[in-house]
C-alpha atoms as a PDB file:
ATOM      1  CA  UNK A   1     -83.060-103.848  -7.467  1.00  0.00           C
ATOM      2  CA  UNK A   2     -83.218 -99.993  -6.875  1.00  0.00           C
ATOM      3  CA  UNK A   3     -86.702 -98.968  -6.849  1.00  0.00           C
ATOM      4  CA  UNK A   4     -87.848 -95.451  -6.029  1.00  0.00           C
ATOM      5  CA  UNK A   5     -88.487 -96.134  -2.915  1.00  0.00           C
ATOM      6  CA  UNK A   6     -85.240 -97.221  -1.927  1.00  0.00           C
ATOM      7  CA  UNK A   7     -83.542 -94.323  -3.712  1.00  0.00           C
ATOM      8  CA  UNK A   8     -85.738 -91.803  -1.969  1.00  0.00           C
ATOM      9  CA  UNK A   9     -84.790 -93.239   1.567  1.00  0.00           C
ATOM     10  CA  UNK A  10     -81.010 -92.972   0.522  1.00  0.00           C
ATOM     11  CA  UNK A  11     -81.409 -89.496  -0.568  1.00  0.00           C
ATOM     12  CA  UNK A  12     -83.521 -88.394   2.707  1.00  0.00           C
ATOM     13  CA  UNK A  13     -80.492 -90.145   5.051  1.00  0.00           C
ATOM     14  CA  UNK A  14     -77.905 -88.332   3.363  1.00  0.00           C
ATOM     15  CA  UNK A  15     -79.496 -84.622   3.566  1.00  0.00           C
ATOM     16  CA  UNK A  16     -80.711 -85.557   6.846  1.00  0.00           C
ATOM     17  CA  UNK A  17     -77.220 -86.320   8.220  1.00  0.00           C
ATOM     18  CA  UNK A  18     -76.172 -83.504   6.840  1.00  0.00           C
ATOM     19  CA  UNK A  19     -78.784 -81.691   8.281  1.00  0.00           C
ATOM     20  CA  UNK A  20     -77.902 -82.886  11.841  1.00  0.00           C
ATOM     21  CA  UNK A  21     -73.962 -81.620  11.147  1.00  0.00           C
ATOM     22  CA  UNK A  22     -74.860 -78.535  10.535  1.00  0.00           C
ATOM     23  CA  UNK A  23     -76.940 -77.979  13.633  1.00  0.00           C
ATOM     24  CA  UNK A  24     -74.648 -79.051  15.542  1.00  0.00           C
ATOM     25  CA  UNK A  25     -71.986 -77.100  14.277  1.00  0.00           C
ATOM     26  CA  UNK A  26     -74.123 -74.250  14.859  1.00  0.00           C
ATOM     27  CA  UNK A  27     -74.954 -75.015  18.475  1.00  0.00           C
ATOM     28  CA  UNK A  28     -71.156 -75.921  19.056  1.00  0.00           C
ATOM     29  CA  UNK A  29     -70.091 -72.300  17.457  1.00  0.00           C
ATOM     30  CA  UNK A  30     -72.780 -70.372  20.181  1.00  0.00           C
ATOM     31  CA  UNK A  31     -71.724 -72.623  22.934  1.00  0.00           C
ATOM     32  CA  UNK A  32     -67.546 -72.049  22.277  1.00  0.00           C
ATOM     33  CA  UNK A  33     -67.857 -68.481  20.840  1.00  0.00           C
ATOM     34  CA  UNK A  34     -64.552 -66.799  22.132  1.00  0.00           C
ATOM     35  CA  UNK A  35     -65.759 -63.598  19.949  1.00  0.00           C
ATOM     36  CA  UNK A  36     -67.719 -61.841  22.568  1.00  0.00           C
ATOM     37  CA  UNK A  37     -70.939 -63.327  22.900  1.00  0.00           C
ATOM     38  CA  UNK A  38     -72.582 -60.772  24.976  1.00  0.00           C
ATOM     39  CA  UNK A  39     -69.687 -61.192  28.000  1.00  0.00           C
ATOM     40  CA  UNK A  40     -68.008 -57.891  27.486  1.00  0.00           C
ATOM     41  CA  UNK A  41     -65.223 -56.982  25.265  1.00  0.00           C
ATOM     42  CA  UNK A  42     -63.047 -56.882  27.886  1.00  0.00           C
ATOM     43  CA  UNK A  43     -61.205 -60.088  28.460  1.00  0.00           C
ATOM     44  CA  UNK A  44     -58.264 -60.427  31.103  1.00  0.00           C
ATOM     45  CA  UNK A  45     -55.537 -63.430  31.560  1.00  0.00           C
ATOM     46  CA  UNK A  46     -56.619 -65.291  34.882  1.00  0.00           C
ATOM     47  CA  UNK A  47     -53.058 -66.080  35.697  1.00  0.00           C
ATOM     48  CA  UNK A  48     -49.481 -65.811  34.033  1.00  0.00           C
ATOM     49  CA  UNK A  49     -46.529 -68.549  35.043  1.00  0.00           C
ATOM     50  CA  UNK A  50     -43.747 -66.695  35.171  1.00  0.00           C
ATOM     51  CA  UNK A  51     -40.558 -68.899  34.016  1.00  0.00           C
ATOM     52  CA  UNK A  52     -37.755 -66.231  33.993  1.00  0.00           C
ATOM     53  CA  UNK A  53     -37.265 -66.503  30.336  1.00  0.00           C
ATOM     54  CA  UNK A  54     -38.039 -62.861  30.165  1.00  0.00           C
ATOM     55  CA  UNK A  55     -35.661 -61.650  33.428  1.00  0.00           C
ATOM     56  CA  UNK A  56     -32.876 -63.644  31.590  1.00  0.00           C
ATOM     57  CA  UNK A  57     -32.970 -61.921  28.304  1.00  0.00           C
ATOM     58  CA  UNK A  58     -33.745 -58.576  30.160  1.00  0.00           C
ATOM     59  CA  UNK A  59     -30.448 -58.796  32.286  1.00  0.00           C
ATOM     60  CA  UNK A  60     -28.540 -60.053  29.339  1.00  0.00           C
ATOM     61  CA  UNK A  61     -29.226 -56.992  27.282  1.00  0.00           C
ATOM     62  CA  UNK A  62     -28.878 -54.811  30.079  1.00  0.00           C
ATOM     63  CA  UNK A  63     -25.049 -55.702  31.186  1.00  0.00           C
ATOM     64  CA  UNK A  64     -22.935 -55.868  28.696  1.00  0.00           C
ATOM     65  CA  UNK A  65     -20.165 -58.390  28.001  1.00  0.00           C
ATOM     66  CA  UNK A  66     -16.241 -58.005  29.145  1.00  0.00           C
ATOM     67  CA  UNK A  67     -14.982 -59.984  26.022  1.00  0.00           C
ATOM     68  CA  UNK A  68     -11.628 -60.024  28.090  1.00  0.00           C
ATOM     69  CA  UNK A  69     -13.216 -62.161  30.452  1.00  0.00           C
ATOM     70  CA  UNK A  70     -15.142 -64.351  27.841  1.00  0.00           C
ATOM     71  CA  UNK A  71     -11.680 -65.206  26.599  1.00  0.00           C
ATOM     72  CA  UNK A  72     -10.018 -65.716  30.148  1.00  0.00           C
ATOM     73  CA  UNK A  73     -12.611 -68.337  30.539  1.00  0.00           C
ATOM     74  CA  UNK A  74     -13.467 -69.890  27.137  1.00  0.00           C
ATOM     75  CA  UNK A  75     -13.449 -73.712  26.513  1.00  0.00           C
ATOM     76  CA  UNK A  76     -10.959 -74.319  23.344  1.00  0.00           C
ATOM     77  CA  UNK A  77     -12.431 -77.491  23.243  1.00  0.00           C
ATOM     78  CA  UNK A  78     -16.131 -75.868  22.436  1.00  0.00           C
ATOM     79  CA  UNK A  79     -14.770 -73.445  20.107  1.00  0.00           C
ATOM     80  CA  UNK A  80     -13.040 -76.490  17.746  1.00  0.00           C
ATOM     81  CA  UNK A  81     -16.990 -77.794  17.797  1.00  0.00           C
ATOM     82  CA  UNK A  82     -18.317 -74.375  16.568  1.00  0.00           C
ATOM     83  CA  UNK A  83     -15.121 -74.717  13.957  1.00  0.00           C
ATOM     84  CA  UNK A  84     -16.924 -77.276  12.340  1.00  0.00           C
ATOM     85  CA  UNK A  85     -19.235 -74.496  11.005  1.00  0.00           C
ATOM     86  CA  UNK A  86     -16.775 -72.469   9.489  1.00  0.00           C
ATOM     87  CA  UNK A  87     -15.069 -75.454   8.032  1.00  0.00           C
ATOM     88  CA  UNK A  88     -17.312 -75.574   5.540  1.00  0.00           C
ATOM     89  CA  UNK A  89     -15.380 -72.471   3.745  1.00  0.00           C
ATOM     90  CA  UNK A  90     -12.419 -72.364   5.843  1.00  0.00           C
ATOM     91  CA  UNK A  91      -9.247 -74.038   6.511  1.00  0.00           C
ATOM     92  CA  UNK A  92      -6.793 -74.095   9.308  1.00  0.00           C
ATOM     93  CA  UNK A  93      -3.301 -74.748   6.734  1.00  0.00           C
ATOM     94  CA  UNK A  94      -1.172 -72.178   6.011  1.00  0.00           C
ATOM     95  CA  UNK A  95      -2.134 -71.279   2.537  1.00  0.00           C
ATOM     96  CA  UNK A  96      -5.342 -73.202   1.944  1.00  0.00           C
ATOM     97  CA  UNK A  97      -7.656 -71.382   0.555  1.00  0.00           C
ATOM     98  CA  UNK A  98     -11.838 -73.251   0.317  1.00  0.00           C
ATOM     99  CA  UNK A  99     -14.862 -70.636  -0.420  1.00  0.00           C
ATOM    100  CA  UNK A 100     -13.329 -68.187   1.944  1.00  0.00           C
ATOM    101  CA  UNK A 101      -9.195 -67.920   2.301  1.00  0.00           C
ATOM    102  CA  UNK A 102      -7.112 -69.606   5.028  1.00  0.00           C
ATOM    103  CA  UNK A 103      -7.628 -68.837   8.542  1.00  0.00           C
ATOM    104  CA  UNK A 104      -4.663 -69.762   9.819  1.00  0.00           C
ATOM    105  CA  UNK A 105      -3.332 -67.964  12.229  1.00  0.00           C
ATOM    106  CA  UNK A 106      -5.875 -64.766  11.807  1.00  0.00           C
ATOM    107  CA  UNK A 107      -5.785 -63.602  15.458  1.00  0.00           C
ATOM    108  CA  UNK A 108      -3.595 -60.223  15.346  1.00  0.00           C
ATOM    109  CA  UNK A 109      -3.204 -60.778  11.374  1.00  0.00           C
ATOM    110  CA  UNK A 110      -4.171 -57.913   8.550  1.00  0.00           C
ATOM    111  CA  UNK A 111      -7.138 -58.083   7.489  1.00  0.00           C
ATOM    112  CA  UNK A 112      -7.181 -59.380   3.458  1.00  0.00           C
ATOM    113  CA  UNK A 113      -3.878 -60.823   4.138  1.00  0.00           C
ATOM    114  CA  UNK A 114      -3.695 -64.283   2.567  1.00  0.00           C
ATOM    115  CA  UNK A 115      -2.197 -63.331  -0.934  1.00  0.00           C
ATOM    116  CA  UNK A 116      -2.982 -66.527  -2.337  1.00  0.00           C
ATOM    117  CA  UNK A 117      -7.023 -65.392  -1.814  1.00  0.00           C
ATOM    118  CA  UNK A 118      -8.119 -63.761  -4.958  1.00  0.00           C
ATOM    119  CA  UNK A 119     -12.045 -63.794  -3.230  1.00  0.00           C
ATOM    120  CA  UNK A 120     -11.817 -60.642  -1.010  1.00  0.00           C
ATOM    121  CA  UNK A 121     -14.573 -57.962  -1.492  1.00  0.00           C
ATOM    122  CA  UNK A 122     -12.940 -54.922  -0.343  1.00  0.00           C
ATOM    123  CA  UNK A 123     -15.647 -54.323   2.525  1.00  0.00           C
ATOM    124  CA  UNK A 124     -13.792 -55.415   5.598  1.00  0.00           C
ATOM    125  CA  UNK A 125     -10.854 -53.133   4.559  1.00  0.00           C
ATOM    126  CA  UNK A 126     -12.632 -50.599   5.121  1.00  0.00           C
ATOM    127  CA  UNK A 127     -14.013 -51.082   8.713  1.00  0.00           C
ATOM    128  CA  UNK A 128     -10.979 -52.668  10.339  1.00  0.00           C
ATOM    129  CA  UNK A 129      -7.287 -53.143   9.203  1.00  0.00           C
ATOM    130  CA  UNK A 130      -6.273 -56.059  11.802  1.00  0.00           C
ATOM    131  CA  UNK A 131      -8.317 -59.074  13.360  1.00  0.00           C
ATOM    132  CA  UNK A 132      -7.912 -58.431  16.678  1.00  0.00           C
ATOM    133  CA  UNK A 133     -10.030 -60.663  19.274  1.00  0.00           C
ATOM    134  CA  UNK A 134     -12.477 -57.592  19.402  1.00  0.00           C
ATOM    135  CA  UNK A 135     -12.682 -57.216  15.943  1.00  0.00           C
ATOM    136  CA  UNK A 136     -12.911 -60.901  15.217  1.00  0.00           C
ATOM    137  CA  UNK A 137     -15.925 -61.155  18.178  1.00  0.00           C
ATOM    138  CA  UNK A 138     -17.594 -58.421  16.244  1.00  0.00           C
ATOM    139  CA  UNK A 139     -17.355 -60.065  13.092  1.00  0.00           C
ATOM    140  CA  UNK A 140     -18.505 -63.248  14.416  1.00  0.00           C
ATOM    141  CA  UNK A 141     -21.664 -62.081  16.045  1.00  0.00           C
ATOM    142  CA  UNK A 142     -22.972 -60.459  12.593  1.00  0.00           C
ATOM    143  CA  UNK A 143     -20.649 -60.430   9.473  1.00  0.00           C
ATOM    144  CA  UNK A 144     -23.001 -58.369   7.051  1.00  0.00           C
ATOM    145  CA  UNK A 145     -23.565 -55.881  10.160  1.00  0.00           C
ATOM    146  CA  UNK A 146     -19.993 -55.326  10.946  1.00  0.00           C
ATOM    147  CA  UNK A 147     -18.792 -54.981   7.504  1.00  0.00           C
ATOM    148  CA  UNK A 148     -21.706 -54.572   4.640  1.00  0.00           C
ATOM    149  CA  UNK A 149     -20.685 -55.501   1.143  1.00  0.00           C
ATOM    150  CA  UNK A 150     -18.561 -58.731   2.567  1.00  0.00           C
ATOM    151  CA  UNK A 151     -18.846 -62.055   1.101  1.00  0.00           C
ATOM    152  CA  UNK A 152     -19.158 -63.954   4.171  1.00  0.00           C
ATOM    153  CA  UNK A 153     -22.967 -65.487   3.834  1.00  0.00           C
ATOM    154  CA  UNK A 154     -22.643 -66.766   7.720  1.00  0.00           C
ATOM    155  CA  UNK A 155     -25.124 -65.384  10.121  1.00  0.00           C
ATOM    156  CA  UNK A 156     -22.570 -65.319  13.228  1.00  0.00           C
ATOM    157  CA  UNK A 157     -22.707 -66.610  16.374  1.00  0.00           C
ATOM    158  CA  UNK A 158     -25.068 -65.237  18.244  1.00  0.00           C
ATOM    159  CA  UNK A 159     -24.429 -66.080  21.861  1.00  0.00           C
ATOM    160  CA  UNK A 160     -21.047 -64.210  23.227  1.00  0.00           C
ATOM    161  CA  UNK A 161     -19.729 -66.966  24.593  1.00  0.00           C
ATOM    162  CA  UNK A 162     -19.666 -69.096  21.768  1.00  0.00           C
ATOM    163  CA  UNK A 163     -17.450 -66.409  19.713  1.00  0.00           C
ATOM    164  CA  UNK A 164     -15.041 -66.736  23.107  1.00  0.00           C
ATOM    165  CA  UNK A 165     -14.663 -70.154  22.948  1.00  0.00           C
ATOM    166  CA  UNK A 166     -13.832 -70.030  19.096  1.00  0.00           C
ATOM    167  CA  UNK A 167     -11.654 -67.001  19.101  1.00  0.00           C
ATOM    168  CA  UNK A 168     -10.172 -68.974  21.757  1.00  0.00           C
ATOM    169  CA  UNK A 169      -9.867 -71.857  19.706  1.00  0.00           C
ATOM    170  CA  UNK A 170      -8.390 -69.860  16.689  1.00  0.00           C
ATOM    171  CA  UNK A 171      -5.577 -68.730  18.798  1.00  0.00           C
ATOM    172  CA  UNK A 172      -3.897 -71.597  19.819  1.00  0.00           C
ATOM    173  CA  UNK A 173      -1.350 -73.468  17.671  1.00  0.00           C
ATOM    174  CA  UNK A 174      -4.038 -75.709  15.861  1.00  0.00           C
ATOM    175  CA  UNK A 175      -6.019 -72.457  14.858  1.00  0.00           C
END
């Protein structure tokens, strides 16, 4: 069946193939080189699109944020979606505590004020003493920032508008 012939032929395919690979890996490498290869080292962009992402951002940092006027024109119907997030450890009745205590009716309340919440670190006591709408959109935007040491493992809300719409939504008669 297998003679030596045949097994020689097989053997000579196989590192010959492989052979042929490796060449032309090598002559695909000198042809692709984006290293150098004897152009220069200096390389410039031939064109940037410019999409505006970066004027956005730039102007967004740059003015800040009436949080009066956030809340004159938040959506309460956009801050009871972002509830949904905070449900999680939250709840809305009077007295029901989850992971983190009640927040019914937090807007203008003392801070650590739900008695029946035995969970409270001691952290935000020290930073603020009432959760006004400025101290609530501070919270929200980045709870270990505003008050270090809290329990709260939430990252915040990032976008200003969002925190409107649910401060907004905490202060009507369902929040």
């Amino acid at each position: 069946m297998f003679d030596t012939m045949t097994l020689t032929k097989t053997v000579g395919a196989v590192c010959g193939s492989l052979l042929v690979l490796l060449l032309a890996g090598w002559a695909a490498g000198g042809l692709y080189n984006t290293s150098g290869g004897g152009h220069g080292d200096e390389h410039a962009q031939a064109y940037v699109i410019d999409t505006g992402d970066g004027d956005a951002a730039a102007e967004e940092e740059a003015e800040p944020v009436d949080l009066a006027t956030l809340l004159a024109s938040a959506d309460i119907g956009k801050g009871e979606k972002l509830w949904k997030k905070c449900q999680a450890c939250h709840k809305l009745e009077d007295g029901a505590n989850a992971t983190g205590p009640s927040l019914y009716q937090i807007v203008n309340r003392p801070v650590e004020a739900v008695d029946s919440f035995s969970g409270y670190s001691g952290a935000l006591a020290e930073v603020v003493d009432t959760w006004t709408p400025e101290n609530l959109d501070g919270y929200l935007a980045d709870p270990k920032g505003f008050a270090p040491g809290n329990k709260m493992s939430f990252a915040g809300f990032k976008k200003p508008e969002d925190r409107a719409n649910i401060i907004a939504f905490l202060e009507t008669p369902e929040g």
